[in-house]
Each structure stands twice: as C-alpha cells, then as structure tokens.
N, C-alpha and C. Protein backbone atom coordinates (compact mmCIF):
# COMPACT_ATOMS: atom_id res chain seq x y z
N UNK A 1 -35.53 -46.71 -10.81
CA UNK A 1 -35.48 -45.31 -10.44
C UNK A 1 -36.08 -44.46 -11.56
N UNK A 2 -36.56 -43.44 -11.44
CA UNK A 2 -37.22 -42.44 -12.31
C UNK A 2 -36.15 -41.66 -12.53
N UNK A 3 -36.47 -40.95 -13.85
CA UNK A 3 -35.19 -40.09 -14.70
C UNK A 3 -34.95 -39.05 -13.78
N UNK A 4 -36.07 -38.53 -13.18
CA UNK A 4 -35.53 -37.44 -12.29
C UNK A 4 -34.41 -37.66 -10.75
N UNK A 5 -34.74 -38.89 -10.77
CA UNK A 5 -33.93 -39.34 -9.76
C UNK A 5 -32.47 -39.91 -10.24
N UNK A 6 -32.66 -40.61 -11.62
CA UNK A 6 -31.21 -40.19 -12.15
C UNK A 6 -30.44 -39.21 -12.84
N UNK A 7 -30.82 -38.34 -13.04
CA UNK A 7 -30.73 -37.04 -13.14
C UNK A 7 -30.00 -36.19 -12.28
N UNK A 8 -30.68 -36.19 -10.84
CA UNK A 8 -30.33 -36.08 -9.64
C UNK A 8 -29.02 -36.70 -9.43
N UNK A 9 -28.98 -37.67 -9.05
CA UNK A 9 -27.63 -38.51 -9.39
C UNK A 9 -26.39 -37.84 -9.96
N UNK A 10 -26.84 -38.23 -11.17
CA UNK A 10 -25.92 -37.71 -12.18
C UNK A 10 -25.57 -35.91 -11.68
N UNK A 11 -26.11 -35.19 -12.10
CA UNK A 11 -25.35 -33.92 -11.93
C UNK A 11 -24.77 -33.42 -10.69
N UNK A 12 -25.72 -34.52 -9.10
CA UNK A 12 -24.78 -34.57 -8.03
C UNK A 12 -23.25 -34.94 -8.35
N UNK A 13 -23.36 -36.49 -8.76
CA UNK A 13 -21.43 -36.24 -9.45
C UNK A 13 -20.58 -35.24 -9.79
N UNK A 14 -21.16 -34.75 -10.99
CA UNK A 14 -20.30 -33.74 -11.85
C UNK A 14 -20.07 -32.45 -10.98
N UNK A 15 -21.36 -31.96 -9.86
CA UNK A 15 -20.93 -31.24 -9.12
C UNK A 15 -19.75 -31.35 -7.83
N UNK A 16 -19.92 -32.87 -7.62
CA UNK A 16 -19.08 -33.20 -6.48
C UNK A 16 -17.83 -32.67 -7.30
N UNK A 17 -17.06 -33.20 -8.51
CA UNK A 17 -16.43 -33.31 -8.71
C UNK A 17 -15.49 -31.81 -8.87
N UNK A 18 -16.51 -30.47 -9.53
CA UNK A 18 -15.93 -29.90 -9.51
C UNK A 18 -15.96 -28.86 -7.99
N UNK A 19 -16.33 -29.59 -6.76
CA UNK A 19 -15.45 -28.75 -6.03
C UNK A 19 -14.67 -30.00 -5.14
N UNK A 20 -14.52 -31.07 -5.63
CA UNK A 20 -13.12 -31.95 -5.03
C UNK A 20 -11.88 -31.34 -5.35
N UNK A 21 -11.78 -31.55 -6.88
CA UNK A 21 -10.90 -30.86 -8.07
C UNK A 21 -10.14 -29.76 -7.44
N UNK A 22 -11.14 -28.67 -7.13
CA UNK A 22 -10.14 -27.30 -6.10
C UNK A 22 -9.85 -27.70 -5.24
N UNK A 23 -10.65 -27.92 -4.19
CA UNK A 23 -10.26 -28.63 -2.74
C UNK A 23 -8.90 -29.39 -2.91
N UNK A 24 -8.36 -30.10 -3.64
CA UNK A 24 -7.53 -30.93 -3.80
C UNK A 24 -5.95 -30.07 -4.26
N UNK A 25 -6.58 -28.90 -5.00
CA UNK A 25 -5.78 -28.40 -5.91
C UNK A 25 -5.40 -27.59 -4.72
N UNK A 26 -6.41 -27.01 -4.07
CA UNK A 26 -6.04 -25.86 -2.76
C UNK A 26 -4.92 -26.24 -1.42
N UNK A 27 -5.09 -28.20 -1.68
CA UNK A 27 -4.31 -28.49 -0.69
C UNK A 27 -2.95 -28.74 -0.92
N UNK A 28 -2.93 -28.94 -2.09
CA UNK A 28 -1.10 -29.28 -3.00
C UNK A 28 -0.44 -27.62 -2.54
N UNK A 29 -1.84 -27.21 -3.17
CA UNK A 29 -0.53 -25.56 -3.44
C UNK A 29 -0.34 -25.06 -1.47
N UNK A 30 -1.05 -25.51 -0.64
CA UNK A 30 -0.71 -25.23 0.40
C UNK A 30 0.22 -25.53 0.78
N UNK A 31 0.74 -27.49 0.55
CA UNK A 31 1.46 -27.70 0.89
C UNK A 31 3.02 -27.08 0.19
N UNK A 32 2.91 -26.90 -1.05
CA UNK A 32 3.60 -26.24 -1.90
C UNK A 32 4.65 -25.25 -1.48
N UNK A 33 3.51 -24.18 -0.83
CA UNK A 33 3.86 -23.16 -0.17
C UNK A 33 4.65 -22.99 1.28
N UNK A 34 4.20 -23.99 1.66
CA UNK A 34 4.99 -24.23 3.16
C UNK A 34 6.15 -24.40 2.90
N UNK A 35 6.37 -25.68 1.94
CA UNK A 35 7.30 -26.33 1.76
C UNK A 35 9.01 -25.37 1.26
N UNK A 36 7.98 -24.46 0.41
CA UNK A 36 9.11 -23.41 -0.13
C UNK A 36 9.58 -22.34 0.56
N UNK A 37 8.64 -21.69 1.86
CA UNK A 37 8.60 -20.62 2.37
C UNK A 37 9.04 -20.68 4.04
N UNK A 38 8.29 -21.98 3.97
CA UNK A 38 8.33 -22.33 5.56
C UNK A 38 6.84 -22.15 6.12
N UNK A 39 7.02 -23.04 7.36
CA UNK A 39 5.64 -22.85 8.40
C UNK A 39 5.28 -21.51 9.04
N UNK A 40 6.10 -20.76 9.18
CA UNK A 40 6.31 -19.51 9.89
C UNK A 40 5.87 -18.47 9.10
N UNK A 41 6.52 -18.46 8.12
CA UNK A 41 6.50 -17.35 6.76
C UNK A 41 4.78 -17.70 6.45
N UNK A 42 4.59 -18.95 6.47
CA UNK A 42 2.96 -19.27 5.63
C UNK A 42 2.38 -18.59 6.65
N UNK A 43 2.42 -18.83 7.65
CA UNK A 43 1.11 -18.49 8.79
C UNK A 43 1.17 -17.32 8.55
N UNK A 44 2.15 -16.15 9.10
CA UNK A 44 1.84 -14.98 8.42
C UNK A 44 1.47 -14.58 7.25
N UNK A 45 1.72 -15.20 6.53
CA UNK A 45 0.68 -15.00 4.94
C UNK A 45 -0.51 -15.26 5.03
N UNK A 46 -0.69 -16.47 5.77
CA UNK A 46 -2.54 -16.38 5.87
C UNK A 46 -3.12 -15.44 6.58
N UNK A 47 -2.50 -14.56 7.85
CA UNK A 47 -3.42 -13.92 9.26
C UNK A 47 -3.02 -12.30 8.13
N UNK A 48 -1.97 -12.19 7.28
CA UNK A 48 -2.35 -11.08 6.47
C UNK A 48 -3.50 -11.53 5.46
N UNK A 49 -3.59 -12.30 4.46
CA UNK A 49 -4.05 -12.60 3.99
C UNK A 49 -6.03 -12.61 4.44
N UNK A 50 -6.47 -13.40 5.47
CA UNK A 50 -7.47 -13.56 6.29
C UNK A 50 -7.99 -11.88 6.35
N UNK A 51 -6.77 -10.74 7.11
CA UNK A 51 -7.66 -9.40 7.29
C UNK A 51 -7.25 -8.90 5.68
N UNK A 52 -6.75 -8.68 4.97
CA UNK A 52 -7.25 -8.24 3.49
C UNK A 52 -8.32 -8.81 3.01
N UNK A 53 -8.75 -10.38 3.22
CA UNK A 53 -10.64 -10.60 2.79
C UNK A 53 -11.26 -10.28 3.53
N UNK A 54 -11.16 -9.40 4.85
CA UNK A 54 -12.71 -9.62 6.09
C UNK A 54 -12.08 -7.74 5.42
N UNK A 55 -11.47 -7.42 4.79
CA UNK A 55 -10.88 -5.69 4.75
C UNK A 55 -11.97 -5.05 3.10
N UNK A 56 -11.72 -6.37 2.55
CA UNK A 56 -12.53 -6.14 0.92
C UNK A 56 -13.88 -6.42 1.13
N UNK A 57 -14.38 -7.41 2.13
CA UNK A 57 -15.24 -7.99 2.16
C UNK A 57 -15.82 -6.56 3.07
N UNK A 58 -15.92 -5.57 3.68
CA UNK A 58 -16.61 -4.71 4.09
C UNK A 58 -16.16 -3.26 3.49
N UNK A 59 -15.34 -3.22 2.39
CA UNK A 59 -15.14 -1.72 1.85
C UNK A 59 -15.87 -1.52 -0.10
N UNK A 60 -15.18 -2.99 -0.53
CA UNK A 60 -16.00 -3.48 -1.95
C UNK A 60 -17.07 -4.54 -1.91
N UNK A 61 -17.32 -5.55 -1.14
CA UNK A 61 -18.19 -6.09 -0.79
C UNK A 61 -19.81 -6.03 -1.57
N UNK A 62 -20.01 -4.48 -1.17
CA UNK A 62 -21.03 -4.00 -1.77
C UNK A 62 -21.13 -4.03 -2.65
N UNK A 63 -20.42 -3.80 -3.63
CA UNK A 63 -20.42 -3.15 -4.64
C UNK A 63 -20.71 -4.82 -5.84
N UNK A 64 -20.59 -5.30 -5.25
CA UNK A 64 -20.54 -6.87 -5.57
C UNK A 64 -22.06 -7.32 -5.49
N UNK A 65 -22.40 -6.74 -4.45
CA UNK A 65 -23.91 -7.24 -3.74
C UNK A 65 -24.62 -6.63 -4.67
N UNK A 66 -24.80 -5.16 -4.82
CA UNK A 66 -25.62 -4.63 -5.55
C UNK A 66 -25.93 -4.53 -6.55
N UNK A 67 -24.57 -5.31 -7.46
CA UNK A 67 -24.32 -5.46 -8.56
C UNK A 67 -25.34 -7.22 -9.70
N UNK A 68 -25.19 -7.91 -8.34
CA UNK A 68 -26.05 -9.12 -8.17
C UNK A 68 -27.56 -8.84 -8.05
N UNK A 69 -27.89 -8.15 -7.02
CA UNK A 69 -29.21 -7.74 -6.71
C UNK A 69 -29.90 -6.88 -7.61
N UNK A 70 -29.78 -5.98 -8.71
CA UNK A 70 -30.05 -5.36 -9.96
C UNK A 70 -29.96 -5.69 -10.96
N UNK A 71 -28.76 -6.94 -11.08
CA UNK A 71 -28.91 -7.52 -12.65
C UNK A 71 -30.33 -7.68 -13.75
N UNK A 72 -30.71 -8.56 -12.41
CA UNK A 72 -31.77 -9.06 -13.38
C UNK A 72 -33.43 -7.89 -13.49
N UNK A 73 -33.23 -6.37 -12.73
CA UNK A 73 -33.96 -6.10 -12.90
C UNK A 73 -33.76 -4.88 -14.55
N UNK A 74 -32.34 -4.81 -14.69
CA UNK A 74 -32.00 -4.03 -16.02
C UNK A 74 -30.83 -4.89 -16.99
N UNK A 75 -31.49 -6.33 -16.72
CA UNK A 75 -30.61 -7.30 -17.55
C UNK A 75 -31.47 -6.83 -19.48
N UNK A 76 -32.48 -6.50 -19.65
CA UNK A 76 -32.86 -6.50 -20.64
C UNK A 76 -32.90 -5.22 -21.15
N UNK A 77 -32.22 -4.12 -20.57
CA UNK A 77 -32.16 -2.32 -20.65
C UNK A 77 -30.41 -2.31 -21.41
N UNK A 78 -30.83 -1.12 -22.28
CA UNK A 78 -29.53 -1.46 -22.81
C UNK A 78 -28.46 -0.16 -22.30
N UNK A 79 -28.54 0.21 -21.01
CA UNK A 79 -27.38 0.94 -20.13
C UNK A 79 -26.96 -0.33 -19.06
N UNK A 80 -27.22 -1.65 -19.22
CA UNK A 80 -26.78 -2.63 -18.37
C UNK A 80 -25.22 -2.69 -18.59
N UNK A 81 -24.36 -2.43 -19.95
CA UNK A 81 -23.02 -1.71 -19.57
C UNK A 81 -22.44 -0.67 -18.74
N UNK A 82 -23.52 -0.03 -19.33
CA UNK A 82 -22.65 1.31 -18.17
C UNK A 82 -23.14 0.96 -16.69
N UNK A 83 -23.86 0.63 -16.49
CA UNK A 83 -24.60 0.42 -14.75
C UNK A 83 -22.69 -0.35 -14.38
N UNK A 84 -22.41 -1.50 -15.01
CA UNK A 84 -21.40 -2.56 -14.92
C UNK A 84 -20.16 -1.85 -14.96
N UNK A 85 -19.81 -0.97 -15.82
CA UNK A 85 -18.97 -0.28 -15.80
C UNK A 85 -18.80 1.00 -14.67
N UNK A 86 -20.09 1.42 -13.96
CA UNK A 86 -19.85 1.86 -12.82
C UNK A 86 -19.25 1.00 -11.76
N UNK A 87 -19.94 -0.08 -11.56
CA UNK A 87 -19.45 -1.04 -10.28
C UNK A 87 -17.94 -0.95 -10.26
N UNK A 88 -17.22 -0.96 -11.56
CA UNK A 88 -15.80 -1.28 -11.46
C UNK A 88 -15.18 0.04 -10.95
C-alpha cells in the first residue's frame, strides 16, 4: 500500500474513534437518565428538549452562521475581536 493510503487508514481510525467514544458515552447517560427519572419523565425531556434546538436553531442559529462565513475573510484584521464579541 502507498503512504497515502496508509495514512488514510490511519486517521480513518482515530476519527472513528472519536465519534464512537460520544456515541457510547451518549448512550450510558441516556440510559442513566431513564433509569433515575423514569421513561415518562425522559420522553418529556426530550420533545422539550427537541423544540428548544429546532427554537435556537432558527432565532441564534445565525448568528453562528455568519460568524463562520466571515472568519476567514477578517481572520487577519485586528477588529476580529470585536466582530466576535458582537456575535455574543
């Protein structure tokens, strides 16, 4: 195999790994949570939970987007603090 192809390889791993790692971690604390709260109590925590991200995701959302989409055109300007300190 050529280095680029183990290369490839290789950092496929290390990436698998770090989103098994959460995935794994996301499913303990789920179960976690049931376990302490109940099935009933959880579900309503998620269907609140679910409209507070689809609620942020269209009121701050933006502010996220635009914040991404300009970086790199005043990453080397030195008001790239304050631009950042507006977003917040």
């Amino acid at each position: 195999m050529s280095q680029d192809h183990t290369l490839l390889i290789k950092d496929s791993l290390k990436y698998s790994v770090t989103k098994i790692i959460p995935g794994v971690m996301g499913l303990i604390a789920v179960i976690v949570f049931i376990r302490m709260i109940g099935a009933e109590e959880y579900g309503k925590y998620s269907i609140q939970l679910s409209f507070l991200m689809a609620y942020s995701a269209f009121t701050i959302g933006w502010l996220n987007q635009s914040t991404l989409r300009y970086y790199s055109k005043y990453k080397n300007d030195q008001k790239l603090p304050q631009i950042f300190f507006i977003g917040l």
